[in-house]
C-alpha atoms as a PDB file:
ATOM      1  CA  UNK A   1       0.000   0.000   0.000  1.00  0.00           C
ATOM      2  CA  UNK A   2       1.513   3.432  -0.679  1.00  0.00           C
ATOM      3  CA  UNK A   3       1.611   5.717   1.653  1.00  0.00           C
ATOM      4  CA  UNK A   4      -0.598   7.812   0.264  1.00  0.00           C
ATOM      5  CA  UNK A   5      -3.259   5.225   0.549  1.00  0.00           C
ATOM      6  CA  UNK A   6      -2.132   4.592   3.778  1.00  0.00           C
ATOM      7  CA  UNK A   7      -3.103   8.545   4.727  1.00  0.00           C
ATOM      8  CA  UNK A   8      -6.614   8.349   2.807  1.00  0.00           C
ATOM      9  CA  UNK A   9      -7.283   5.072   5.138  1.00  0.00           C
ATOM     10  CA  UNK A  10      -6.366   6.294   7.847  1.00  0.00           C
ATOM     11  CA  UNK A  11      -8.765   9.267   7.504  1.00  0.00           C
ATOM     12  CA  UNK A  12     -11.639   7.362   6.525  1.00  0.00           C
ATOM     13  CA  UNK A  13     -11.223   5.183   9.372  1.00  0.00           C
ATOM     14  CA  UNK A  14     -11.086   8.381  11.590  1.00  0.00           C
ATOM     15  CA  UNK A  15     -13.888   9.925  10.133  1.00  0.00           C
ATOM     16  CA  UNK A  16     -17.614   9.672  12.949  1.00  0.00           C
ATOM     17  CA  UNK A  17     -20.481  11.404  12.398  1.00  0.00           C
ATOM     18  CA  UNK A  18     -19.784  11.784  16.883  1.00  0.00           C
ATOM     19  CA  UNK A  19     -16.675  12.626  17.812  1.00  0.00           C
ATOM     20  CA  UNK A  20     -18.007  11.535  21.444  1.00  0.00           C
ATOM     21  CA  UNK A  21     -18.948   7.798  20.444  1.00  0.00           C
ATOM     22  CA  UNK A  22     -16.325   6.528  17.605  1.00  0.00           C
ATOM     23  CA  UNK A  23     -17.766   3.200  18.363  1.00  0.00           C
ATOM     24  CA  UNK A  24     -21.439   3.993  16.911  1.00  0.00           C
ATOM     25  CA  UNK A  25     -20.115   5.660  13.790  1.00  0.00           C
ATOM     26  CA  UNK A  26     -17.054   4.548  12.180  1.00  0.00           C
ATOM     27  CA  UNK A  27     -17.040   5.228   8.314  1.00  0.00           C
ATOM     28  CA  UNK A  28     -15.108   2.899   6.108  1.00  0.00           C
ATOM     29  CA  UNK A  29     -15.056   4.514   2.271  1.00  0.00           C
ATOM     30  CA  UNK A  30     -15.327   1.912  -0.361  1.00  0.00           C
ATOM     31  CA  UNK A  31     -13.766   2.447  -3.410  1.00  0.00           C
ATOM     32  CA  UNK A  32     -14.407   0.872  -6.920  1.00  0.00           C
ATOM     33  CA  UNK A  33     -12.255  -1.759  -8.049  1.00  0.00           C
ATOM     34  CA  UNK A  34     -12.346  -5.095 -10.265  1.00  0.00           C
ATOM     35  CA  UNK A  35     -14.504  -7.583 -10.438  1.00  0.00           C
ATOM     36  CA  UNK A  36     -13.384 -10.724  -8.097  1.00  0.00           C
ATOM     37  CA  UNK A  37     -13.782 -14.294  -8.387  1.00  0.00           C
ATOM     38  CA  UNK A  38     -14.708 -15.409  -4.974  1.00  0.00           C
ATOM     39  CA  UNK A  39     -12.622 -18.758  -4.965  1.00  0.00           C
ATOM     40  CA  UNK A  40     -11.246 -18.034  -1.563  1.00  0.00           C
ATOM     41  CA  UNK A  41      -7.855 -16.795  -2.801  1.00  0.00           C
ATOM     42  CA  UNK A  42      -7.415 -13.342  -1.786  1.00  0.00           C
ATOM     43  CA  UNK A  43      -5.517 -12.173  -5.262  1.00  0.00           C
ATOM     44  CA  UNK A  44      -3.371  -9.193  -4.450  1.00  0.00           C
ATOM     45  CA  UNK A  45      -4.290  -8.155  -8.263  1.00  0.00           C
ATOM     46  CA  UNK A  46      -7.944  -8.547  -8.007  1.00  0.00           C
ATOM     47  CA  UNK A  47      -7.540  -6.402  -4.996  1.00  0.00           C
ATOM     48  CA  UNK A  48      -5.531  -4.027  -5.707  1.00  0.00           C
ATOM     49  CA  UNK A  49      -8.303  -1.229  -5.337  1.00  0.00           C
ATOM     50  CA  UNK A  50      -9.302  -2.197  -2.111  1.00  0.00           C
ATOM     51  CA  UNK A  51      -9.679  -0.518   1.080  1.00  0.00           C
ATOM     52  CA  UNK A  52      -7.481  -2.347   3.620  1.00  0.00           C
ATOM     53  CA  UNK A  53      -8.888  -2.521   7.526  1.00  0.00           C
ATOM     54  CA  UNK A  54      -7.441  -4.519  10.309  1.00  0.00           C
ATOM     55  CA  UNK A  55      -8.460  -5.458  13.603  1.00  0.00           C
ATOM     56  CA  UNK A  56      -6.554  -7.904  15.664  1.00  0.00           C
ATOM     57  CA  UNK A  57      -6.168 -10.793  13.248  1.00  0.00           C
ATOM     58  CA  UNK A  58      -8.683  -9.433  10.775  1.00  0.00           C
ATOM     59  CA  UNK A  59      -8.216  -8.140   7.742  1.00  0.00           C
ATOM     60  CA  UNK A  60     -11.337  -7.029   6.035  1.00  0.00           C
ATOM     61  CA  UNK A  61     -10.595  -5.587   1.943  1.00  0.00           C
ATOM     62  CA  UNK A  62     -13.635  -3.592   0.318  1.00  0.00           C
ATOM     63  CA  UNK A  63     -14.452  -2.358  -2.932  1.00  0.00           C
ATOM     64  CA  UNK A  64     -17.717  -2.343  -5.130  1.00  0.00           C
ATOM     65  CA  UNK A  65     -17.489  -3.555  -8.627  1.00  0.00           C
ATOM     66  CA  UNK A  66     -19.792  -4.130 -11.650  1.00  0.00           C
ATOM     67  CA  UNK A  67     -22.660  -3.573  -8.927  1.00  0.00           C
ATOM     68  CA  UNK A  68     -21.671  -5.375  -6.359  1.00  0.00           C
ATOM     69  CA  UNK A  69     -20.483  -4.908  -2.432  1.00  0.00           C
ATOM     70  CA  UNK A  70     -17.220  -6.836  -2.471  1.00  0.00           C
ATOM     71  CA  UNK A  71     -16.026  -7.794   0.832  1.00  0.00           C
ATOM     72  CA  UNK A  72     -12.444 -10.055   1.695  1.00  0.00           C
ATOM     73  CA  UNK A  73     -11.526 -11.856   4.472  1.00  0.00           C
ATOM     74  CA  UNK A  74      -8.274 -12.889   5.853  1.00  0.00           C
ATOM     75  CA  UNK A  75      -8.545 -14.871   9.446  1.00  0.00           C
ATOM     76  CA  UNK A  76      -7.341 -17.173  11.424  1.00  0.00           C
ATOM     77  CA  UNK A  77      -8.749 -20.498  10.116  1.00  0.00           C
ATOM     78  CA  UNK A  78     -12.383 -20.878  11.098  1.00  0.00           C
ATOM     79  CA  UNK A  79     -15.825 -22.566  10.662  1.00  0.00           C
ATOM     80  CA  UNK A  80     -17.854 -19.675   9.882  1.00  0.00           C
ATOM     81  CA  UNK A  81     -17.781 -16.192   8.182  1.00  0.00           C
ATOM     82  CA  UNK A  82     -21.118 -14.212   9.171  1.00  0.00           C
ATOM     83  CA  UNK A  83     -21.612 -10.823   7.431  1.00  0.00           C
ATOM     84  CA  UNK A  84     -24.483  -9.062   8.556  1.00  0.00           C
ATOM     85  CA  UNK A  85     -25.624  -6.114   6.374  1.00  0.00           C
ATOM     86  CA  UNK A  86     -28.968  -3.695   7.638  1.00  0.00           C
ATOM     87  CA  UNK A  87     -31.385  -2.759   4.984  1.00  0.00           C
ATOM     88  CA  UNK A  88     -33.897  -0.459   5.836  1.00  0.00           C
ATOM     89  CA  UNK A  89     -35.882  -2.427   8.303  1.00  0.00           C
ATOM     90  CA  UNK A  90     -34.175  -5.417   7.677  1.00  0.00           C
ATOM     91  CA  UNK A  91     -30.783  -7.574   9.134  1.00  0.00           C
ATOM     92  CA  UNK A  92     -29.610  -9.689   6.204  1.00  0.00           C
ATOM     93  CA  UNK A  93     -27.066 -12.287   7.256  1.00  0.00           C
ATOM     94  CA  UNK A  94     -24.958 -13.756   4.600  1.00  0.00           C
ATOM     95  CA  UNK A  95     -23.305 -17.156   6.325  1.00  0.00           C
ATOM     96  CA  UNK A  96     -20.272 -19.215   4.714  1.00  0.00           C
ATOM     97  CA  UNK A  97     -19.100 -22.014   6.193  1.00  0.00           C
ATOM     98  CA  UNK A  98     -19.489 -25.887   4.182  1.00  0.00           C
ATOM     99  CA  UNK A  99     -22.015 -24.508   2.702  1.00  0.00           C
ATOM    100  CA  UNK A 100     -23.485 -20.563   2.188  1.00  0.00           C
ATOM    101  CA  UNK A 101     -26.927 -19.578   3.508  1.00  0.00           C
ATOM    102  CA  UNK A 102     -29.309 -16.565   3.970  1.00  0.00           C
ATOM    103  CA  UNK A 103     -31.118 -15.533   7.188  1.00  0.00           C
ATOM    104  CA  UNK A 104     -33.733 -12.441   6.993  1.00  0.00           C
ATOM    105  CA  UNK A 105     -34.549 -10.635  10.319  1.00  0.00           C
ATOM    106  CA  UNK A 106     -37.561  -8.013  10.696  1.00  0.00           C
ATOM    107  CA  UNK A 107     -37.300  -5.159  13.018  1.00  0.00           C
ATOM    108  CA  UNK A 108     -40.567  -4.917  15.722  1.00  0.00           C
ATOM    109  CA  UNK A 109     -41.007  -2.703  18.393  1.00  0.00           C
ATOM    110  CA  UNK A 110     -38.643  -4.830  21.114  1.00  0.00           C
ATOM    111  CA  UNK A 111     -36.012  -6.921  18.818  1.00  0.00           C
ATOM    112  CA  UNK A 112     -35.485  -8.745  15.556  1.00  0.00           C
ATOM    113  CA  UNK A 113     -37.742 -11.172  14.299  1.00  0.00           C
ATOM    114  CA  UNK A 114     -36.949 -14.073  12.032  1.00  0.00           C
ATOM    115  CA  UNK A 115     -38.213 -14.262   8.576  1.00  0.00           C
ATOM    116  CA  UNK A 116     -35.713 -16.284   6.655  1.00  0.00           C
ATOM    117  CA  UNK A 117     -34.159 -19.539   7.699  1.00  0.00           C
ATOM    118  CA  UNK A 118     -31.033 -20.429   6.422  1.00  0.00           C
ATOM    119  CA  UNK A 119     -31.557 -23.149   3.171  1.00  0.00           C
ATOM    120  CA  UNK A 120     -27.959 -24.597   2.824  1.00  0.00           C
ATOM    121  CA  UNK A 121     -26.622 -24.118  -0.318  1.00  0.00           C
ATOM    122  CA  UNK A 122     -23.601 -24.954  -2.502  1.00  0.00           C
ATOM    123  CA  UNK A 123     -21.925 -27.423  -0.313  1.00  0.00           C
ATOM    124  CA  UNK A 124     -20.217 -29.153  -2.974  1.00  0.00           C
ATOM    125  CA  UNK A 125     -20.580 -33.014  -3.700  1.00  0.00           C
ATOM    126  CA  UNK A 126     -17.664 -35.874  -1.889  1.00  0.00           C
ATOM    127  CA  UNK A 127     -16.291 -32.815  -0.065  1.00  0.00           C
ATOM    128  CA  UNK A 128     -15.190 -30.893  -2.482  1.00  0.00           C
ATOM    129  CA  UNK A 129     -16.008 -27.180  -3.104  1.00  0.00           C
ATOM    130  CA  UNK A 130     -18.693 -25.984  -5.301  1.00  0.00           C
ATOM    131  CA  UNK A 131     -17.698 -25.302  -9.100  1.00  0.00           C
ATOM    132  CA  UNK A 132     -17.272 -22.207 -10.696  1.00  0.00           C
ATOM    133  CA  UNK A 133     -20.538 -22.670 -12.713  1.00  0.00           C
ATOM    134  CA  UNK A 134     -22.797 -23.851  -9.279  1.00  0.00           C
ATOM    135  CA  UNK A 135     -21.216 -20.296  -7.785  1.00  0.00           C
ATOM    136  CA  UNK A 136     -21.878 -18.435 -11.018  1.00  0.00           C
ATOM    137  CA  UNK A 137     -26.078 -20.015 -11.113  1.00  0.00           C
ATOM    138  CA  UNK A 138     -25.932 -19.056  -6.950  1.00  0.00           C
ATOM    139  CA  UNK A 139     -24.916 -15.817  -7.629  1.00  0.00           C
ATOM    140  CA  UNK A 140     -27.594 -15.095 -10.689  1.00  0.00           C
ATOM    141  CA  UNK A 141     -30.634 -16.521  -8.333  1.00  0.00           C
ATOM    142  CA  UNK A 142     -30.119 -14.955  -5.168  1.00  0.00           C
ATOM    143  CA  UNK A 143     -27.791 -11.805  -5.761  1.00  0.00           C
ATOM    144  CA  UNK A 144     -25.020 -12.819  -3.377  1.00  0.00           C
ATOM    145  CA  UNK A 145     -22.292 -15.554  -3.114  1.00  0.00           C
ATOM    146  CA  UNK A 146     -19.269 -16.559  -1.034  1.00  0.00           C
ATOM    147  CA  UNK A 147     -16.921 -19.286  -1.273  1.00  0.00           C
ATOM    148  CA  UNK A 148     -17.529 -21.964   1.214  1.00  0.00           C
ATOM    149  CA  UNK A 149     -14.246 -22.488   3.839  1.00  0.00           C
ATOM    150  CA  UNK A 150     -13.275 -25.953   1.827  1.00  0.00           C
ATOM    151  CA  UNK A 151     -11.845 -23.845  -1.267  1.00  0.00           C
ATOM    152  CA  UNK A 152      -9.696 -21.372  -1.380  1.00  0.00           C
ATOM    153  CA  UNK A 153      -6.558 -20.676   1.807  1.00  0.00           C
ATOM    154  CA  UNK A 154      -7.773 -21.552   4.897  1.00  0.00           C
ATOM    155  CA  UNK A 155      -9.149 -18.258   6.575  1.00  0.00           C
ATOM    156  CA  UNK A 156      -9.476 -16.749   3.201  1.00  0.00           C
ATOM    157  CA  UNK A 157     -13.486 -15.526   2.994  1.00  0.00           C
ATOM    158  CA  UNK A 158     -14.762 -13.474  -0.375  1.00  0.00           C
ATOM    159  CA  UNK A 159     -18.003 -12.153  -0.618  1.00  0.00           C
ATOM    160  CA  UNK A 160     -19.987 -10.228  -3.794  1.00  0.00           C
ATOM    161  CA  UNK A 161     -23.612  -9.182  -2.490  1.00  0.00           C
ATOM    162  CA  UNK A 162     -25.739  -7.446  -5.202  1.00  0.00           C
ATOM    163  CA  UNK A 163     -26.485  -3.718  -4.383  1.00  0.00           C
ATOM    164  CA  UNK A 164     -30.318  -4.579  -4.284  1.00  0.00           C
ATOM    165  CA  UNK A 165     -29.251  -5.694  -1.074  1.00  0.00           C
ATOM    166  CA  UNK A 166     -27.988  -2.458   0.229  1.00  0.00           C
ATOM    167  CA  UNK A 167     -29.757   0.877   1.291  1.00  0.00           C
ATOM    168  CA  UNK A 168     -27.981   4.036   2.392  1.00  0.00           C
ATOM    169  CA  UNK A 169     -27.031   4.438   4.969  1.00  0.00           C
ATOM    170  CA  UNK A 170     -24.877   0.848   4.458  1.00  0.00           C
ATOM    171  CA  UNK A 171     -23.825  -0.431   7.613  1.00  0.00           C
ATOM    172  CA  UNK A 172     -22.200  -3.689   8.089  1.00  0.00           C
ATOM    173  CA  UNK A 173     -20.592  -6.466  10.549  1.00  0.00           C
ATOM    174  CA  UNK A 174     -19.332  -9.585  11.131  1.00  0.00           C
ATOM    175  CA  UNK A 175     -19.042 -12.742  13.048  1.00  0.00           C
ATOM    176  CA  UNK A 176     -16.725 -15.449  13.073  1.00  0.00           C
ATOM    177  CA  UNK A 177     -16.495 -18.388  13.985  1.00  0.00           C
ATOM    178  CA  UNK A 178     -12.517 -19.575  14.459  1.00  0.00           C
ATOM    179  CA  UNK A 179     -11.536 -23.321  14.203  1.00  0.00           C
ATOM    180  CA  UNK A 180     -11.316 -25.170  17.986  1.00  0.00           C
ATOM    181  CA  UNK A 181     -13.793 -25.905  20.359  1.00  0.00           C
ATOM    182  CA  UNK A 182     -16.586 -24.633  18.838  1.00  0.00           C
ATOM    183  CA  UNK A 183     -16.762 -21.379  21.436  1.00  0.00           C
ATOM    184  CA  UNK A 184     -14.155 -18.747  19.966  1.00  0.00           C
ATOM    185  CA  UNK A 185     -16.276 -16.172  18.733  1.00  0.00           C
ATOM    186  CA  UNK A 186     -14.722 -13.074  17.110  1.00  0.00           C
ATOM    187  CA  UNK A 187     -16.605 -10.031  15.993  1.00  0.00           C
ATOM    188  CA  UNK A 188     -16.201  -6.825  13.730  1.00  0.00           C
ATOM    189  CA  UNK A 189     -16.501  -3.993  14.748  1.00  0.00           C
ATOM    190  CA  UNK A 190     -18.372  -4.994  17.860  1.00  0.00           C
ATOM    191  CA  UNK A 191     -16.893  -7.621  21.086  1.00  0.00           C
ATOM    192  CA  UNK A 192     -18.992 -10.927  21.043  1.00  0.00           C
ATOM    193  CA  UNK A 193     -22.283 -10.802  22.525  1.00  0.00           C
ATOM    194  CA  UNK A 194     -22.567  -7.573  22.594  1.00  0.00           C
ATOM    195  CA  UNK A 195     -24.267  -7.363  19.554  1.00  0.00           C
ATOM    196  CA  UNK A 196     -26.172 -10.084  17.555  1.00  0.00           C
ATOM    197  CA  UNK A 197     -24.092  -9.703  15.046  1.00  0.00           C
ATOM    198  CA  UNK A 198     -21.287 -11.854  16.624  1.00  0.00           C
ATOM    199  CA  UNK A 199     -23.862 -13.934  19.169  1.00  0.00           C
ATOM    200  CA  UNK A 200     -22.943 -17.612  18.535  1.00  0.00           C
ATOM    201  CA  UNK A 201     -26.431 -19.270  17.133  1.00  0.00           C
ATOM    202  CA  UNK A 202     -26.819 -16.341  14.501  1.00  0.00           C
ATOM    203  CA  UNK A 203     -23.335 -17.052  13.475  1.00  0.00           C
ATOM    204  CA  UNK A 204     -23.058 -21.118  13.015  1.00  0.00           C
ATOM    205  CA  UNK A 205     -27.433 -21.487  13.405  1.00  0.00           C
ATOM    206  CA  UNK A 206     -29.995 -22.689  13.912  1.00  0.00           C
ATOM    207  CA  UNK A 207     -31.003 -18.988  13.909  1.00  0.00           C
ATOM    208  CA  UNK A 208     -32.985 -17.782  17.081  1.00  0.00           C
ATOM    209  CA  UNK A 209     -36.645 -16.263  16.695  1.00  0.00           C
ATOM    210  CA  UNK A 210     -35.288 -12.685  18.238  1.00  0.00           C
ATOM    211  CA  UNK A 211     -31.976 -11.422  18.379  1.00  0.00           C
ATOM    212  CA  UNK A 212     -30.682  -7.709  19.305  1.00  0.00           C
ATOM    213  CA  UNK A 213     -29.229  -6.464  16.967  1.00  0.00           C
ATOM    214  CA  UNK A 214     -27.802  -3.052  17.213  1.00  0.00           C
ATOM    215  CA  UNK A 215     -26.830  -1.678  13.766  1.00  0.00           C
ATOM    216  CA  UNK A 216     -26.042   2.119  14.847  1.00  0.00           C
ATOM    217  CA  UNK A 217     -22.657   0.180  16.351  1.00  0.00           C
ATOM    218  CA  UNK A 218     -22.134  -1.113  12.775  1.00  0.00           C
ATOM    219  CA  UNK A 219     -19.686  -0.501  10.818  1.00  0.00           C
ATOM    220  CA  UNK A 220     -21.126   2.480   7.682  1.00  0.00           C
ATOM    221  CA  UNK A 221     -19.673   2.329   4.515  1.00  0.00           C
ATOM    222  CA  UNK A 222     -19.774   5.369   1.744  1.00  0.00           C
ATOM    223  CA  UNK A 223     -19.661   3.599  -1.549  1.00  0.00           C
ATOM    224  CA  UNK A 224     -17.645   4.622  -4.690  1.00  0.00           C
ATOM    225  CA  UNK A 225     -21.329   5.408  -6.295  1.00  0.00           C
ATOM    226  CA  UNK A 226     -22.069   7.656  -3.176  1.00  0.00           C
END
């Protein structure tokens, strides 16, 4: 990264719409870039564009292309990748792990209600990955798709999710799931629990009736198209 993209990152992660709670407004700027092929091989070429952001042992890349939110992930290894995007009055959680799936939660009055189970999806026949064409018919159907954590480098995550997915303000997060015992939970931008975001059964399933989410602790991200 040059340094001057170094600077311009380093601003945008700086930049709150509070400059009392940096916690409820960070703003991530997306830039364009390429189009990606999400194989789970985090090509320094493809992402070249990219915004860069690290937390810990997170390393999140961003850039829209060809109308499409493209999101990277390089982690420790792990069983899930759970990227949770508000729409309007919506939560839509976009879950890799074997397989990809979709969960839909409703805002009421007091939490989050379910509306969408996850359906599993491209889990790939004798253990291995889905093809290239099963990801491209995935991706035409439902507007989103991920690689699934047996292709690609282990801890190596890449997600394209359509832009009829998104409504501005876009504010994101994540959970993860690391390899072990089943318990280390690891979220972005928000601590685990705290959010339910990064609470365990919305990450890995079966997906609870409520959950509290809090998106206003999200992540927001200005697009290129902003």
């Amino acid at each position: 990264m040059t340094i001057l993209r170094g600077l311009i990152l380093i601003c945008a992660l700086l930049a709150t719409d509070s400059a009392t709670d940096a916690s409820k407004s960070t703003v991530v700027r997306v830039p364009r870039g390429g189009v990606i092929m999400t194989d789970g091989v985090m090509n320094d070429t493809e992402w070249a564009e990219a915004t860069v952001v690290e937390q810990g042992s997170i390393r999140l890349a961003m850039q829209s292309g060809d109308g499409f939110l493209q999101i990277g992930l390089r982690t420790p290894p792990l069983f899930v990748a759970s990227l949770c995007i508000e729409r309007e009055d919506e939560v839509h959680i976009f879950h890799a792990s074997s397989a990809v799936g979709h969960g839909v939660y409703r805002r009421g009055s007091e939490a989050w209600t379910l509306r969408e189970r996850f359906e599993w999806r491209l889990r790939g026949r004798d253990d291995l990955p889905a093809t290239t064409e099963e990801q491209a018919r995935h991706l035409e159907e439902f507007g989103w798709v991920a690689n699934t954590v047996t292709a690609g480098n282990p801890g190596e995550t890449e997600f394209r999710i359509s832009s009829g997915y998104l409504r501005r303000p876009v504010r994101i997060a994540l959970g993860l799931l690391l390899e072990g015992d089943g318990t280390d939970v690891v979220g972005w931008p928000v601590a685990p629990d705290a959010d339910g975001c990064t609470q365990r059964s919305t990450i890995a399933g079966p997906l609870p009736d409520t959950v509290a989410f809090d998106p206003s602790t999200w992540v927001r991200l200005e697009l290129a198209t902003d």
